[in-house]
Protein backbone atom coordinates (compact mmCIF):
# COMPACT_ATOMS: atom_id res chain seq x y z
CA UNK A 1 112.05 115.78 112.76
CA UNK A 2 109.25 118.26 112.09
CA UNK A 3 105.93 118.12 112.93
CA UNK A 4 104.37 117.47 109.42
CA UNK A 5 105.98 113.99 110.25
CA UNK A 6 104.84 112.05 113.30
CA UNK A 7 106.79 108.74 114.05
CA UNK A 8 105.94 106.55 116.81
CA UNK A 9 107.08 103.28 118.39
CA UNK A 10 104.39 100.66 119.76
CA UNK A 11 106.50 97.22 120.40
CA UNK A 12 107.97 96.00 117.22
CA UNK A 13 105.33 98.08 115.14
CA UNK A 14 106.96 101.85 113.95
CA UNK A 15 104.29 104.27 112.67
CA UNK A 16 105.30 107.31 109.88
CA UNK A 17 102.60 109.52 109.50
CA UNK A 18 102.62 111.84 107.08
CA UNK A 19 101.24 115.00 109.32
CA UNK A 20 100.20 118.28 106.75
CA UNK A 21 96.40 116.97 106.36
CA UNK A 22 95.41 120.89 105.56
CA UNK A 23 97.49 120.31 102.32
CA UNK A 24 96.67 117.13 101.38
CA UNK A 25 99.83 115.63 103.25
CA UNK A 26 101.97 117.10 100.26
CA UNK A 27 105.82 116.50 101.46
CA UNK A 28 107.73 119.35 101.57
CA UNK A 29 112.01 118.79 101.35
CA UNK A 30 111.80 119.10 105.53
CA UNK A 31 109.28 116.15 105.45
CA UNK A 32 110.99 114.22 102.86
CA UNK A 33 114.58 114.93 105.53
CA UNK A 34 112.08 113.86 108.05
CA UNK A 35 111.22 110.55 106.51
CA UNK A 36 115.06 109.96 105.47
CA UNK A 37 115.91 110.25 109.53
CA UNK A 38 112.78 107.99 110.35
CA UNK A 39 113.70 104.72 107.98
CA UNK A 40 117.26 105.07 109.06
CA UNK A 41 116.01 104.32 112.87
CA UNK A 42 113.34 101.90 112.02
CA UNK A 43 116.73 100.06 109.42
CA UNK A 44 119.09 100.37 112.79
CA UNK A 45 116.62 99.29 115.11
CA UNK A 46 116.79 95.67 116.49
CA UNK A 47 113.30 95.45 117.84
CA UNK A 48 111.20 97.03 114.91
CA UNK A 49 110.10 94.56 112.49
CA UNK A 50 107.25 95.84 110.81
CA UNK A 51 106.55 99.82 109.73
CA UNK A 52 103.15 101.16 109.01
CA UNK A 53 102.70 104.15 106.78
CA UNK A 54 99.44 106.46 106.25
CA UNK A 55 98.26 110.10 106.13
CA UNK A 56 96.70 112.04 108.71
CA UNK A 57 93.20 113.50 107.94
CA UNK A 58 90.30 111.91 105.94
CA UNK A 59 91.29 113.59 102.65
CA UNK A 60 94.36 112.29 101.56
CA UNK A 61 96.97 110.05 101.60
CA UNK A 62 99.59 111.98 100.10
CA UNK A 63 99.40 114.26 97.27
CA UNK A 64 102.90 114.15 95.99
CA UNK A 65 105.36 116.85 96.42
CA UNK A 66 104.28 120.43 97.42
CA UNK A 67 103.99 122.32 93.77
CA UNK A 68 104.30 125.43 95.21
CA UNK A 69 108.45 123.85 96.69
CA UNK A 70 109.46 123.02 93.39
CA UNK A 71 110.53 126.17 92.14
CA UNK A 72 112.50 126.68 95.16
CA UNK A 73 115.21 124.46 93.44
CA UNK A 74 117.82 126.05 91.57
CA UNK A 75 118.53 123.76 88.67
CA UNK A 76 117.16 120.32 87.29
CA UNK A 77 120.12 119.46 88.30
CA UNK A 78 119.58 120.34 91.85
CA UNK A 79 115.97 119.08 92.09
CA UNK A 80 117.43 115.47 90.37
CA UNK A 81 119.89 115.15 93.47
CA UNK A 82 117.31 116.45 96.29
CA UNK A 83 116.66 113.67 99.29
CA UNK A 84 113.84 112.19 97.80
CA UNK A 85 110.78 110.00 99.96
CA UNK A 86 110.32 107.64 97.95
CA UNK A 87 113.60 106.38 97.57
CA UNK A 88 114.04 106.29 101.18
CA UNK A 89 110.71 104.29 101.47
CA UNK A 90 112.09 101.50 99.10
CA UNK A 91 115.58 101.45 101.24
CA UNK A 92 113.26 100.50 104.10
CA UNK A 93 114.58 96.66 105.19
CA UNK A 94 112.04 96.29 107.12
CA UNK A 95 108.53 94.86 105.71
CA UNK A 96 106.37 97.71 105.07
CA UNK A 97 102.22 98.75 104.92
CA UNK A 98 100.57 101.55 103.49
CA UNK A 99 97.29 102.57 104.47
CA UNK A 100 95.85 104.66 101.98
CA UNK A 101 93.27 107.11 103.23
CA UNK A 102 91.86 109.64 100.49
CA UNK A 103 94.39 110.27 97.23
CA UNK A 104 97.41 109.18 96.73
CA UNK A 105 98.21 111.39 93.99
CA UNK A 106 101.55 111.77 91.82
CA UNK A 107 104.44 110.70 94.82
CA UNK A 108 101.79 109.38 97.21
CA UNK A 109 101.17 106.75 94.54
CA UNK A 110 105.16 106.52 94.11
CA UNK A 111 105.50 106.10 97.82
CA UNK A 112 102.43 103.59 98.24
CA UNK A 113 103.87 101.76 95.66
CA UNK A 114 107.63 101.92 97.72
CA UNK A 115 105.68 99.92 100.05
CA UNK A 116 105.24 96.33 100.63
CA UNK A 117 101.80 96.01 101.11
CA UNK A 118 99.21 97.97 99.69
CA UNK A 119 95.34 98.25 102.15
CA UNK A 120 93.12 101.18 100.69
CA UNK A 121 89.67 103.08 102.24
CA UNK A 122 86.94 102.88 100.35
CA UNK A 123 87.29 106.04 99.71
CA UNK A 124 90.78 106.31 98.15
CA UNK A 125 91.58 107.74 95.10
CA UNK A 126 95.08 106.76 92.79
CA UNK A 127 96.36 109.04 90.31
CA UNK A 128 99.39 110.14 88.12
CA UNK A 129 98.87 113.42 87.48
CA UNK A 130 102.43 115.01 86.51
CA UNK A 131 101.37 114.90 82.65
CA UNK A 132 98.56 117.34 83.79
CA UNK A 133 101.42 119.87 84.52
CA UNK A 134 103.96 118.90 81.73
CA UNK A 135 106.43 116.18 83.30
CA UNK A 136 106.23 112.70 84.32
CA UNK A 137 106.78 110.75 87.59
CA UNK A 138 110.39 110.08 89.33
CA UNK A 139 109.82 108.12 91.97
CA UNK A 140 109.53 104.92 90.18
CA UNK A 141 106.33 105.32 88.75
CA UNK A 142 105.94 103.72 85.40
CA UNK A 143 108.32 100.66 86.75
CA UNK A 144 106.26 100.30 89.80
CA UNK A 145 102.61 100.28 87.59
CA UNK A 146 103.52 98.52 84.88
CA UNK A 147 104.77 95.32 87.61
CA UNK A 148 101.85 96.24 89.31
CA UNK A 149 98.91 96.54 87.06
CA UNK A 150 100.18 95.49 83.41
CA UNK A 151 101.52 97.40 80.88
CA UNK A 152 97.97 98.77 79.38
CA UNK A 153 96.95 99.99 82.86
CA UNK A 154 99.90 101.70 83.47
CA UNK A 155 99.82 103.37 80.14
CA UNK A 156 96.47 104.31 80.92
CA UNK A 157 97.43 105.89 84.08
CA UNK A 158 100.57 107.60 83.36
CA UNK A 159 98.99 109.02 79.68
CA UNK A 160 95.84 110.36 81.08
CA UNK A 161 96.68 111.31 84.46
CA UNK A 162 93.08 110.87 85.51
CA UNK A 163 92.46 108.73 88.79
CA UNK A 164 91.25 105.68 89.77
CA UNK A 165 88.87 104.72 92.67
CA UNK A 166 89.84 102.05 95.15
CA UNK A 167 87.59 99.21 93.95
CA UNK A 168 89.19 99.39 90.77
CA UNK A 169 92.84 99.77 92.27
CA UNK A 170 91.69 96.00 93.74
CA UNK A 171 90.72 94.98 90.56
CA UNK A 172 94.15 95.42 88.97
CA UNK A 173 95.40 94.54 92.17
CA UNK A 174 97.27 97.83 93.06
CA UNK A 175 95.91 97.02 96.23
CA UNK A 176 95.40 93.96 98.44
CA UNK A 177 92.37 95.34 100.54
CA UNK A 178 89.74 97.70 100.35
CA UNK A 179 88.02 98.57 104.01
CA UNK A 180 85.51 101.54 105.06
CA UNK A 181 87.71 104.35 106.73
CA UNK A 182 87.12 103.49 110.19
CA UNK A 183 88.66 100.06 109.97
CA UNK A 184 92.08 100.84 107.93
CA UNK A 185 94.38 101.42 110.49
CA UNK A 186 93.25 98.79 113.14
CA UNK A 187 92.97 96.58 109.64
CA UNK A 188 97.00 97.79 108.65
CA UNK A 189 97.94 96.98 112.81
CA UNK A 190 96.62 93.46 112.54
CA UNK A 191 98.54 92.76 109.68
CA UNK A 192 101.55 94.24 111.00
CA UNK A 193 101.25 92.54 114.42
CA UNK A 194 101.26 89.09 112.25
CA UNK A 195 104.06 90.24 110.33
CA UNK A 196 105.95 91.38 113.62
CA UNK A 197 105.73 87.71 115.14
CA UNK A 198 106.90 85.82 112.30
CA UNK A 199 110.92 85.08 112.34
CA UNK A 200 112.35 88.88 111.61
CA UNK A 201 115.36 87.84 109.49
CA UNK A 202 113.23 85.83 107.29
CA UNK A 203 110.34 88.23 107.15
CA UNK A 204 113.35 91.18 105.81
CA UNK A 205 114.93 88.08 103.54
CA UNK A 206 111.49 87.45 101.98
CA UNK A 207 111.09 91.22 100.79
CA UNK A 208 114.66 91.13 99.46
CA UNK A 209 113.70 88.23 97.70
CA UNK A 210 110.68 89.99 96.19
CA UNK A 211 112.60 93.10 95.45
CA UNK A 212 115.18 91.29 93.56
CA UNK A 213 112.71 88.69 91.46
CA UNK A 214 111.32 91.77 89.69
CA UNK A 215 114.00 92.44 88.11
CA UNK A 216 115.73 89.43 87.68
CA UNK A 217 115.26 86.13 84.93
CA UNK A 218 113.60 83.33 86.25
CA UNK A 219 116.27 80.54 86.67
CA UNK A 220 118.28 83.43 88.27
CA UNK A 221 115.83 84.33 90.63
CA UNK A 222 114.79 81.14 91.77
CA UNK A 223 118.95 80.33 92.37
CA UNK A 224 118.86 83.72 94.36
CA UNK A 225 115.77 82.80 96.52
CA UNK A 226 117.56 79.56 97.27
CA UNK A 227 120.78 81.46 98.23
CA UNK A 228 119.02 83.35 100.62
CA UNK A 229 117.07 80.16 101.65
CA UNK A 230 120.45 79.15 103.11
CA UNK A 231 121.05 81.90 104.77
CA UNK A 232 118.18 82.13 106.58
CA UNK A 233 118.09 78.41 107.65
CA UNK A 234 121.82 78.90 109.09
CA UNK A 235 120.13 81.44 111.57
CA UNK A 236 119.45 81.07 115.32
CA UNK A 237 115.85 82.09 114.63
CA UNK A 238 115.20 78.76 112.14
CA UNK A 239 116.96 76.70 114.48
CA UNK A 240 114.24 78.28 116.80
CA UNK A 241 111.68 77.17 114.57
CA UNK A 242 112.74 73.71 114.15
CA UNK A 243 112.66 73.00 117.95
CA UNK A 244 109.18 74.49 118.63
CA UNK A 245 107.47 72.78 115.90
CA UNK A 246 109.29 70.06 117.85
CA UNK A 247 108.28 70.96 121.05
CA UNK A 248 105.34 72.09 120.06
CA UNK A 249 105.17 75.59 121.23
CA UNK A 250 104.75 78.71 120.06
CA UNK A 251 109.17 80.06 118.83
CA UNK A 252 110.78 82.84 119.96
CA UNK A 253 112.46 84.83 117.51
CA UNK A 254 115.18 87.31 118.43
CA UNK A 255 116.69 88.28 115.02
CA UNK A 256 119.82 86.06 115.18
């Protein structure tokens, strides 16, 4: 770990924040190692169900990748290869929130986008700049937009660069909430918290199920959800389910 990444463990809730607020929470390659190490214990961890990312400070979210690292890279080559955030964002199994706070610029969009669900300050800011300095996103930018806002959005965004405020990342439903600063984070717990006592395998099953309907036809997708259907009502935790809507009482899931 390093301390431009904090990580922290409250019950089944696991908190990355990204921790370099006096440069705009840009990720440097120790961060992005950082943030590789933290999915891979919130993936192997039993008792986390539900992972809350944000940015410390009032400025930003994330601003992307340090500029100023990029030239440290030998090749293309080398840079194409490099342990990347966002990637290991979208491996995450667990569901995932993003609390935007400030800009998320160039891969802080990328990452808030790697993210489940999207909760914004009022004061947020959503941008890809990379055209501005001669390249394009490679964090799944244009994919992620274009499912997210429409194609003419996206193209708007990726072929001006220029950002967009929070109540219009609502509008084209980048985001599901907009909230004044103060309340994000208590705002992305609560959510979380709900998330957390739903039944865990079904909760991860659900987000695979998302994941794979993007890219998949329709009849396909709908035979894939009801695959997975299966195999989460074969589970302890449904069985659970069955006998405290029964019972009437509240289940108790344990991830089996």
């Amino acid at each position: 770990m390093t301390e431009d990444i904090r990580f922290s463990i409250d019950g089944a809730i696991a908190t990355i924040t990204l921790n370099r607020p006096q440069k705009l929470n840009a990720v440097t390659p120790e961060m992005a190692n950082a943030i590789v190490e933290a999915v891979k214990t919130c993936n192997d961890s039993d008792t986390i169900r539900c992972v809350i990312l944000t940015g410390a400070g009032e400025r930003a979210f994330c601003a992307g990748s340090d500029i100023r690292e990029l030239d440290t890279y030998e090749t293309p080559w080398q840079f194409r290869n490099r342990p990347d955030y966002c990637d290991a964002f979208r491996a995450l199994l667990k569901p995932t929130i993003c609390a935007v706070n400030g800009y998320a610029f160039g891969g802080g969009l990328e990452t808030a986008m790697s993210c489940d669900i999207r909760i914004a300050s009022d004061n947020a800011q959503f941008a890809a700049p990379e055209i501005k300095l001669g390249w394009i996103g490679g964090g799944g930018m244009a994919a992620h937009l274009l499912h997210s806002i429409g194609a003419s959005n996206a193209a708007l965004m990726l072929m001006t660069g220029d950002p967009i405020p929070a109540d219009k990342a609502l509008q084209w439903g980048l985001v599901s909430e907009v909230l004044p600063p103060e309340q994000l984070l208590s705002r992305a717990r609560a959510i979380a918290e709900i998330i957390a006592s739903r039944a865990p395998i079904a909760a991860e099953t659900a987000k695979l199920n998302l994941k794979a309907a993007v890219s998949m036809p329709l009849e396909k997708a709908i035979e894939y959800e009801r695959d997975l259907q299966t195999i989460c009502f074969a589970t302890a935790d449904a069985a659970e389910g069955r006998a405290a809507f029964k019972e009437k009482r509240p289940p108790v899931f344990t991830r089996r």
